[in-house]
N, C-alpha and C. Protein backbone atom coordinates (compact mmCIF):
# COMPACT_ATOMS: atom_id res chain seq x y z
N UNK A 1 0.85 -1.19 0.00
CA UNK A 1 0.00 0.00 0.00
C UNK A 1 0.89 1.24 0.00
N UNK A 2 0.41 2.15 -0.85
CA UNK A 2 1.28 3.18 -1.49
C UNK A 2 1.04 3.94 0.43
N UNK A 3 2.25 4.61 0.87
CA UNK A 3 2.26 5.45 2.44
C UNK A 3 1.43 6.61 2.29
N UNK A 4 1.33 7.10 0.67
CA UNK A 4 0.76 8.44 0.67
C UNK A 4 -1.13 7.97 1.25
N UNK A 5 -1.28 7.50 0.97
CA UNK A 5 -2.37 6.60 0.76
C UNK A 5 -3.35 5.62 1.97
N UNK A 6 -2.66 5.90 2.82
CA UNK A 6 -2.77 4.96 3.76
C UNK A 6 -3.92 5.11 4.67
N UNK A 7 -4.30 6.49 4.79
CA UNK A 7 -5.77 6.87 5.44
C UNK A 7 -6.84 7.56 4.50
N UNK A 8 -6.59 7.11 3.08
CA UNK A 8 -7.89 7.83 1.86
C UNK A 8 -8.79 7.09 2.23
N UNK A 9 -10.05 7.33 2.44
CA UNK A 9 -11.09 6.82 2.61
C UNK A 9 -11.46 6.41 4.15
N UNK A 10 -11.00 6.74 5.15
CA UNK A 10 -11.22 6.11 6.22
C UNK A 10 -11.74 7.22 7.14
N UNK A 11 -12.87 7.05 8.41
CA UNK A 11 -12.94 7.88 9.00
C UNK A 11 -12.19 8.01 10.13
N UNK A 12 -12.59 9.09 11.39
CA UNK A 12 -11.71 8.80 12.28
C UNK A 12 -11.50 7.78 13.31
N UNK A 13 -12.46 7.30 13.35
CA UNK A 13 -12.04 6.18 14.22
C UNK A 13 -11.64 4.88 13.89
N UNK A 14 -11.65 4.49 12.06
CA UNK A 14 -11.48 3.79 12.17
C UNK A 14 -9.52 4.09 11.39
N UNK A 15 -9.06 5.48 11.57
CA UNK A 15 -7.55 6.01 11.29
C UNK A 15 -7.44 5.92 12.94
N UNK A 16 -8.15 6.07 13.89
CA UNK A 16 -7.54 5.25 15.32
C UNK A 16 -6.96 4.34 15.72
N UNK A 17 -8.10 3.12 15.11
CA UNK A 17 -7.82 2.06 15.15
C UNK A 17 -6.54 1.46 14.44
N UNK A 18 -6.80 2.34 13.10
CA UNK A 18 -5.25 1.92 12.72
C UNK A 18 -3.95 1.99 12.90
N UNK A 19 -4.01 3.33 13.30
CA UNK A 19 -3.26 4.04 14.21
C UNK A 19 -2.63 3.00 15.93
N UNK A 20 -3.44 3.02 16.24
CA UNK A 20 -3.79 1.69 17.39
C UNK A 20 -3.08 0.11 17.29
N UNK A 21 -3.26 -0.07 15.87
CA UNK A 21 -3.07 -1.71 15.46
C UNK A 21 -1.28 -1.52 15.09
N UNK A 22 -1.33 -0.42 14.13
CA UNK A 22 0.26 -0.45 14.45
C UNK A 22 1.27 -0.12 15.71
N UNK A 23 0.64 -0.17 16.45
CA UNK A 23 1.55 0.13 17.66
C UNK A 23 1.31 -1.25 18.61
N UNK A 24 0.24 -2.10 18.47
CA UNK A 24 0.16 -3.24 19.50
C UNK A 24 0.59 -4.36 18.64
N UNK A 25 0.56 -5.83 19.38
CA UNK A 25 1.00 -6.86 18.71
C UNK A 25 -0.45 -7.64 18.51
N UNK A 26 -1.89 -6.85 18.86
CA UNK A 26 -3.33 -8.21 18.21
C UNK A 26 -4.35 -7.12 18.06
N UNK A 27 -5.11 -7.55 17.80
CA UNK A 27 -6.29 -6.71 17.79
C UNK A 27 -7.03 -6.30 18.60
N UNK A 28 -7.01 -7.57 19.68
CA UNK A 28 -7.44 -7.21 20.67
C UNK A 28 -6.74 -6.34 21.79
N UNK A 29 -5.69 -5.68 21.52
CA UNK A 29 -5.25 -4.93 22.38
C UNK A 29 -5.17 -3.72 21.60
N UNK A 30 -5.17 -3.17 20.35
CA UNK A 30 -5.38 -1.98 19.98
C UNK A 30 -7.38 -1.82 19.78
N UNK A 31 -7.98 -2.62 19.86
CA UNK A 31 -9.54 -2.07 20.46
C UNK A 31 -9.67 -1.78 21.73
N UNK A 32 -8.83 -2.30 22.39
CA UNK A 32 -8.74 -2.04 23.88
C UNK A 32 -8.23 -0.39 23.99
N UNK A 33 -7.12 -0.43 23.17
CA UNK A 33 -6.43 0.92 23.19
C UNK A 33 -7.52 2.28 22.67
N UNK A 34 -8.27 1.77 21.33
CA UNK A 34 -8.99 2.93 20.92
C UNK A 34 -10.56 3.10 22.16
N UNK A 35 -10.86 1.86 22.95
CA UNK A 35 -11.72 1.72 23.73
C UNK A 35 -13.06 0.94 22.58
N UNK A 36 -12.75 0.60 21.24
CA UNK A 36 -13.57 0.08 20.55
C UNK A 36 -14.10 -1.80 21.24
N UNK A 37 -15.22 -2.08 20.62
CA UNK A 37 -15.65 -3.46 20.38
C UNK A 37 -15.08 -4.47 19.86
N UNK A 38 -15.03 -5.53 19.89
CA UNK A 38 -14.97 -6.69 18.92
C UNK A 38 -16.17 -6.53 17.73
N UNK A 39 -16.88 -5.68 17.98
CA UNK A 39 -18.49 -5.80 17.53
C UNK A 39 -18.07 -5.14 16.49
N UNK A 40 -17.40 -3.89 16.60
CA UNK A 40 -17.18 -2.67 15.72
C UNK A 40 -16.06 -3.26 14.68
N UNK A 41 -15.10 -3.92 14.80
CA UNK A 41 -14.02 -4.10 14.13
C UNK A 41 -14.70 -5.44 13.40
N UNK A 42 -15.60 -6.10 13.70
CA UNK A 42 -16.70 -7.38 12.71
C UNK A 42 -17.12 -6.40 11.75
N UNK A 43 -17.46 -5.26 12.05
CA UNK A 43 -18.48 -4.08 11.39
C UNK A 43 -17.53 -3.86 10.24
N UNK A 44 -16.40 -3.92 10.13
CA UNK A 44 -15.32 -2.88 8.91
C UNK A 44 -14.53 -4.04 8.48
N UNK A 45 -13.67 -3.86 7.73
CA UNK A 45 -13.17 -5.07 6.90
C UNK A 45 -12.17 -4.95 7.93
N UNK A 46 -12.00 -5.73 8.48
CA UNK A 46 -10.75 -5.95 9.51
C UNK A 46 -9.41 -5.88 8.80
N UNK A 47 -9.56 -7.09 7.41
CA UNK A 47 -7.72 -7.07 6.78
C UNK A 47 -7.31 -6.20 6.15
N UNK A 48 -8.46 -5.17 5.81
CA UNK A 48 -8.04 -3.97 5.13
C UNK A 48 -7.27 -2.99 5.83
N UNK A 49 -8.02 -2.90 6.61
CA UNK A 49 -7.47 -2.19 8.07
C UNK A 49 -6.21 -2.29 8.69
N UNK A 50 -6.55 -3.95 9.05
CA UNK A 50 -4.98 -4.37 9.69
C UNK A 50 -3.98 -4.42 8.52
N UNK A 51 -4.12 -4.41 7.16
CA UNK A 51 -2.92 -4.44 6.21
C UNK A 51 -2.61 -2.44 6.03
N UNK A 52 -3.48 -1.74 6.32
CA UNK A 52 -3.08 -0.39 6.59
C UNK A 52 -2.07 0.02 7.59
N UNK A 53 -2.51 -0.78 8.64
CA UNK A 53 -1.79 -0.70 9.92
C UNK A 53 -0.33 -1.24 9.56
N UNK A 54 -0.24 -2.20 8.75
CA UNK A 54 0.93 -2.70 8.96
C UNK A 54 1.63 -1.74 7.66
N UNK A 55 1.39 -0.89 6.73
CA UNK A 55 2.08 -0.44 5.89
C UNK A 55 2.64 1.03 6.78
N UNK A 56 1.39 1.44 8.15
CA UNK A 56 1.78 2.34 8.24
C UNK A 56 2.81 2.27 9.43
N UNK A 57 2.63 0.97 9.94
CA UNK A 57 4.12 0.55 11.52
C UNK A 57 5.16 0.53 10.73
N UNK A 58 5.65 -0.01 9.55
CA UNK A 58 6.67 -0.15 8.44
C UNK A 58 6.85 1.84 8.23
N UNK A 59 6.77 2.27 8.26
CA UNK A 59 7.08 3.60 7.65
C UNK A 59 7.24 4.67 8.93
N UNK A 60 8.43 4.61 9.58
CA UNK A 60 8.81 5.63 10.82
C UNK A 60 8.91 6.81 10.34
N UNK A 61 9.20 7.32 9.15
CA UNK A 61 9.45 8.25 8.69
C UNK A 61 7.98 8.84 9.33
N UNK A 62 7.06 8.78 8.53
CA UNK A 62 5.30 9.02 8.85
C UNK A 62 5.28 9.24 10.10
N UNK A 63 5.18 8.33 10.79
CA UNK A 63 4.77 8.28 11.92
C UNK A 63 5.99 9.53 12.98
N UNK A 64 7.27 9.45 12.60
CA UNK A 64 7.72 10.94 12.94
C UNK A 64 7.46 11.84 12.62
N UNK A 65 6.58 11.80 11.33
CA UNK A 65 5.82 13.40 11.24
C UNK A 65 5.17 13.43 11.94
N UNK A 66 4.09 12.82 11.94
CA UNK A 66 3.13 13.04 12.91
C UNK A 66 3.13 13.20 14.09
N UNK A 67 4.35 13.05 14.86
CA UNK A 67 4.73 13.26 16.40
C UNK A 67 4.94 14.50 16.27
N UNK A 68 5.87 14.99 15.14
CA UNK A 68 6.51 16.35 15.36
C UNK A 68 5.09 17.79 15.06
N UNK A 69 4.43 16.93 14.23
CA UNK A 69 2.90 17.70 13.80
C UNK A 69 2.01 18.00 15.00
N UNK A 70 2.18 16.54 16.31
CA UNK A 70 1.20 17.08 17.26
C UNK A 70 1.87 17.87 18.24
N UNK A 71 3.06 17.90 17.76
CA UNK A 71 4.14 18.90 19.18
C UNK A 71 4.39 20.05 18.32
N UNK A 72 3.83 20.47 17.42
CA UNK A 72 4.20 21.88 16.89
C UNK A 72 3.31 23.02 17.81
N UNK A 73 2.12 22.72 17.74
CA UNK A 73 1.45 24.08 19.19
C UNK A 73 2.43 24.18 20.47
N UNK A 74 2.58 23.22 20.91
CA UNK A 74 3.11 23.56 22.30
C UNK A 74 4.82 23.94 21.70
N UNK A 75 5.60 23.10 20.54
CA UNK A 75 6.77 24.25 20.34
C UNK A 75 6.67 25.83 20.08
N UNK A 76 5.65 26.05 19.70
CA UNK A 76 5.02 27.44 19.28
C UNK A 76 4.56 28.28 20.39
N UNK A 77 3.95 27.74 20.92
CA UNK A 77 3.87 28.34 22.77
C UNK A 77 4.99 28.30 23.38
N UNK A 78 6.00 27.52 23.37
CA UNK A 78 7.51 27.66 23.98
C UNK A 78 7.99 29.02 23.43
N UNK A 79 7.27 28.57 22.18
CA UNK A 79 8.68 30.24 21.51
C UNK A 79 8.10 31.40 21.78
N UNK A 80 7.09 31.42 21.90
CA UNK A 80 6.14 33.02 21.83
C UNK A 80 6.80 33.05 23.21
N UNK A 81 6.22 32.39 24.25
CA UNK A 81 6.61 32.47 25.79
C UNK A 81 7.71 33.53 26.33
N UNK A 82 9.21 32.97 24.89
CA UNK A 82 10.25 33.46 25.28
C UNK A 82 10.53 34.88 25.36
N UNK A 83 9.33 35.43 24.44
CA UNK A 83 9.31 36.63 24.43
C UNK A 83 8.94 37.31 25.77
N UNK A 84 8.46 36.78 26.72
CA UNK A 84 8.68 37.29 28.04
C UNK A 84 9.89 37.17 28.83
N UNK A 85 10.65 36.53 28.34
CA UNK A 85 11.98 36.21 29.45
C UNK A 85 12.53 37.46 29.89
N UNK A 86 13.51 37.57 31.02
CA UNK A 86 13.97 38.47 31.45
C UNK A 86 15.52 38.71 30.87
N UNK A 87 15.44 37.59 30.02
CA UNK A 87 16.82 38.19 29.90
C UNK A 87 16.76 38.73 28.08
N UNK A 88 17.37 39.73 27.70
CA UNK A 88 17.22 40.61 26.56
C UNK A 88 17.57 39.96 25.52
N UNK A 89 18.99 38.99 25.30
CA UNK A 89 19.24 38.33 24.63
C UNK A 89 18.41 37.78 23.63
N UNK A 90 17.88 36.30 24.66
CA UNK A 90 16.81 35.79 24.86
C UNK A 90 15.63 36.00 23.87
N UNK A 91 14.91 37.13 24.55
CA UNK A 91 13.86 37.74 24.24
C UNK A 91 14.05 38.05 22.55
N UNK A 92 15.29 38.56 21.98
CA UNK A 92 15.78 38.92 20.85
C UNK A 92 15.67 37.99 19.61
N UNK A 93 15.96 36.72 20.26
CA UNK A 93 16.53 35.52 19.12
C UNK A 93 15.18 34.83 18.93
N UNK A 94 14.23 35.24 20.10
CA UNK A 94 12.65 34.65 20.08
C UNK A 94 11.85 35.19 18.81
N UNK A 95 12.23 36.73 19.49
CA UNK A 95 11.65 37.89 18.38
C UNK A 95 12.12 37.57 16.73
N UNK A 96 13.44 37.25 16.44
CA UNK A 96 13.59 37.14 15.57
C UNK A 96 13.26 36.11 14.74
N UNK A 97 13.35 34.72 15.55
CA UNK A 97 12.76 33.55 15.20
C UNK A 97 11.29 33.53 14.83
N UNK A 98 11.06 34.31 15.16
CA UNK A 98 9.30 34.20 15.41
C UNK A 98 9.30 34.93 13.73
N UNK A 99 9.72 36.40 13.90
CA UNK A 99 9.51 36.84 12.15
C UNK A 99 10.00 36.09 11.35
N UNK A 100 11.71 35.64 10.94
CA UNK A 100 11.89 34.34 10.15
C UNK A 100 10.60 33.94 9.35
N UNK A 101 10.37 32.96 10.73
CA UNK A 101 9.11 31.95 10.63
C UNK A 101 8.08 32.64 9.58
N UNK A 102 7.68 33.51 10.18
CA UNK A 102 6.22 33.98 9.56
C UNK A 102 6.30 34.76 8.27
N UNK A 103 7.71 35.71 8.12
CA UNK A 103 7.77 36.46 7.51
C UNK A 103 8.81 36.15 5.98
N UNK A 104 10.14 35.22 6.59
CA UNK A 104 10.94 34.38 5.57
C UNK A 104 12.27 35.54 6.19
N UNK A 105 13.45 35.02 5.94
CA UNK A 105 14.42 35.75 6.59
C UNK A 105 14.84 36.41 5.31
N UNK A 106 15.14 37.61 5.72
CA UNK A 106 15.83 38.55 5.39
C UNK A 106 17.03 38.21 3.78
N UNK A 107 16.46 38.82 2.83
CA UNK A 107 17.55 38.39 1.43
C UNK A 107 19.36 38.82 2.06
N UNK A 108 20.05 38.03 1.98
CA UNK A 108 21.23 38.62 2.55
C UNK A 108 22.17 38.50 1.33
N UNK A 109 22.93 39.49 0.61
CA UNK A 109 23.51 40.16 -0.07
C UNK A 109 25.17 39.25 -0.29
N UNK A 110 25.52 38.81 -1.45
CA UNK A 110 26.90 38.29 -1.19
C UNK A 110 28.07 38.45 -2.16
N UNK A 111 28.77 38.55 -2.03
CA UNK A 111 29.91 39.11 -3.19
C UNK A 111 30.62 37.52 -3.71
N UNK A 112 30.66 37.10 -4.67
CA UNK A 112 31.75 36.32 -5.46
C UNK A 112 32.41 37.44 -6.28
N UNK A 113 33.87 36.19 -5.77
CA UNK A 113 34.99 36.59 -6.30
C UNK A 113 35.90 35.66 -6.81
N UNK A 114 36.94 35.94 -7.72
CA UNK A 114 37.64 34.45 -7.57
C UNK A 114 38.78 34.35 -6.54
N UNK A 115 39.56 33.01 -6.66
CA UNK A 115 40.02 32.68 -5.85
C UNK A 115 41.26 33.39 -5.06
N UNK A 116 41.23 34.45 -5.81
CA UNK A 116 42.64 35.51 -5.38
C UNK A 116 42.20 36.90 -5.06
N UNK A 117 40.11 36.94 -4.74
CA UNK A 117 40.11 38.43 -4.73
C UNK A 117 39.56 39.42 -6.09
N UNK A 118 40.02 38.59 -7.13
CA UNK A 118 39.76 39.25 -8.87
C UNK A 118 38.65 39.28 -8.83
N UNK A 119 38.28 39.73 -10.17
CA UNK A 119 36.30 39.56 -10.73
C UNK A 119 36.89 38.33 -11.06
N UNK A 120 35.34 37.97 -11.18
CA UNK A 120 35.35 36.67 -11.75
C UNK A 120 34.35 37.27 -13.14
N UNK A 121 35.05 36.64 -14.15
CA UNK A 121 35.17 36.76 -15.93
C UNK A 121 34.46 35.94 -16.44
N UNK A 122 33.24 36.13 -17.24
CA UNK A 122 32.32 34.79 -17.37
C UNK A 122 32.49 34.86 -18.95
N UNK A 123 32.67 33.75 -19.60
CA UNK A 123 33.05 33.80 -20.82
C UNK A 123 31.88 33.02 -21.57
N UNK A 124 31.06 33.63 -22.82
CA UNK A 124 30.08 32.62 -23.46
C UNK A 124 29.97 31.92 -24.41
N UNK A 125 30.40 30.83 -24.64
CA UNK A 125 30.27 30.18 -25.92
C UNK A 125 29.46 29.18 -26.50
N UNK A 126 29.13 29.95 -27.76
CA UNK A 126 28.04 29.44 -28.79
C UNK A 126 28.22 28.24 -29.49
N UNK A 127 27.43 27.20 -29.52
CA UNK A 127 27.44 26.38 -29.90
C UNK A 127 28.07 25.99 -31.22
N UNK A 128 29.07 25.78 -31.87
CA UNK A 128 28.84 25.44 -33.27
C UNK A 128 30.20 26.26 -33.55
N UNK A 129 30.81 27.55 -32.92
CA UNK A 129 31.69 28.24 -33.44
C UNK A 129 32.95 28.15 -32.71
């Protein structure tokens, strides 16, 4: 099962459950985990499900997004926060981080040269002559 793919069509509880199944070793302990039935998981194609689950326990990559996706508010409340600190520094690198973020940093300006200091001499040649 393609990873992009792995929750098209599903609602949320049953992207819980799947969610759920890749992290336990039976079924009966990720219904336990979502607080679902035996009744409910008769209700949905179970191997569809559990073969979701297993494409999506195979793929850490994913599943580290998604950790870092549900810890982005509270990193975002860390950073605003800092803007109260007492110390000025601090408060500065918050401030600045924070525009970065929202705003894109600043175009910063750069000189090439060649390797001794000279211009550097760009020469063009046409195909054929």
């Amino acid at each position: 099962m393609d990873i992009n793919t792995i929750f098209d069509g599903l609602d949320t509880r049953e992207i819980t459950y799947v969610q759920a199944r890749a992290n336990s070793n039976s079924d009966s302990e990720a219904l336990r985990v979502c607080g679902y039935s035996r009744g409910w998981l008769q209700s949905h194609d179970k191997n569809d499900l559990n073969d979701r689950a297993l494409s999506f326990k195979s793929d850490s990559v994913l599943k580290a997004q998604m950790e870092l996706d549900k810890a982005l508010p509270t990193a975002a409340l860390g950073l605003v926060k800092l803007l109260e600190s007492r110390n000025e520094n601090i408060r500065i690198k918050a401030q600045t981080e924070i525009m970065d973020r929202r705003m894109g940093k600043p175009t910063q300006r750069q000189e090439i040269t060649g390797s001794d200091g000279s211009t550097i001499i760009v020469k063009l040649i046409k195909d054929g002559d």
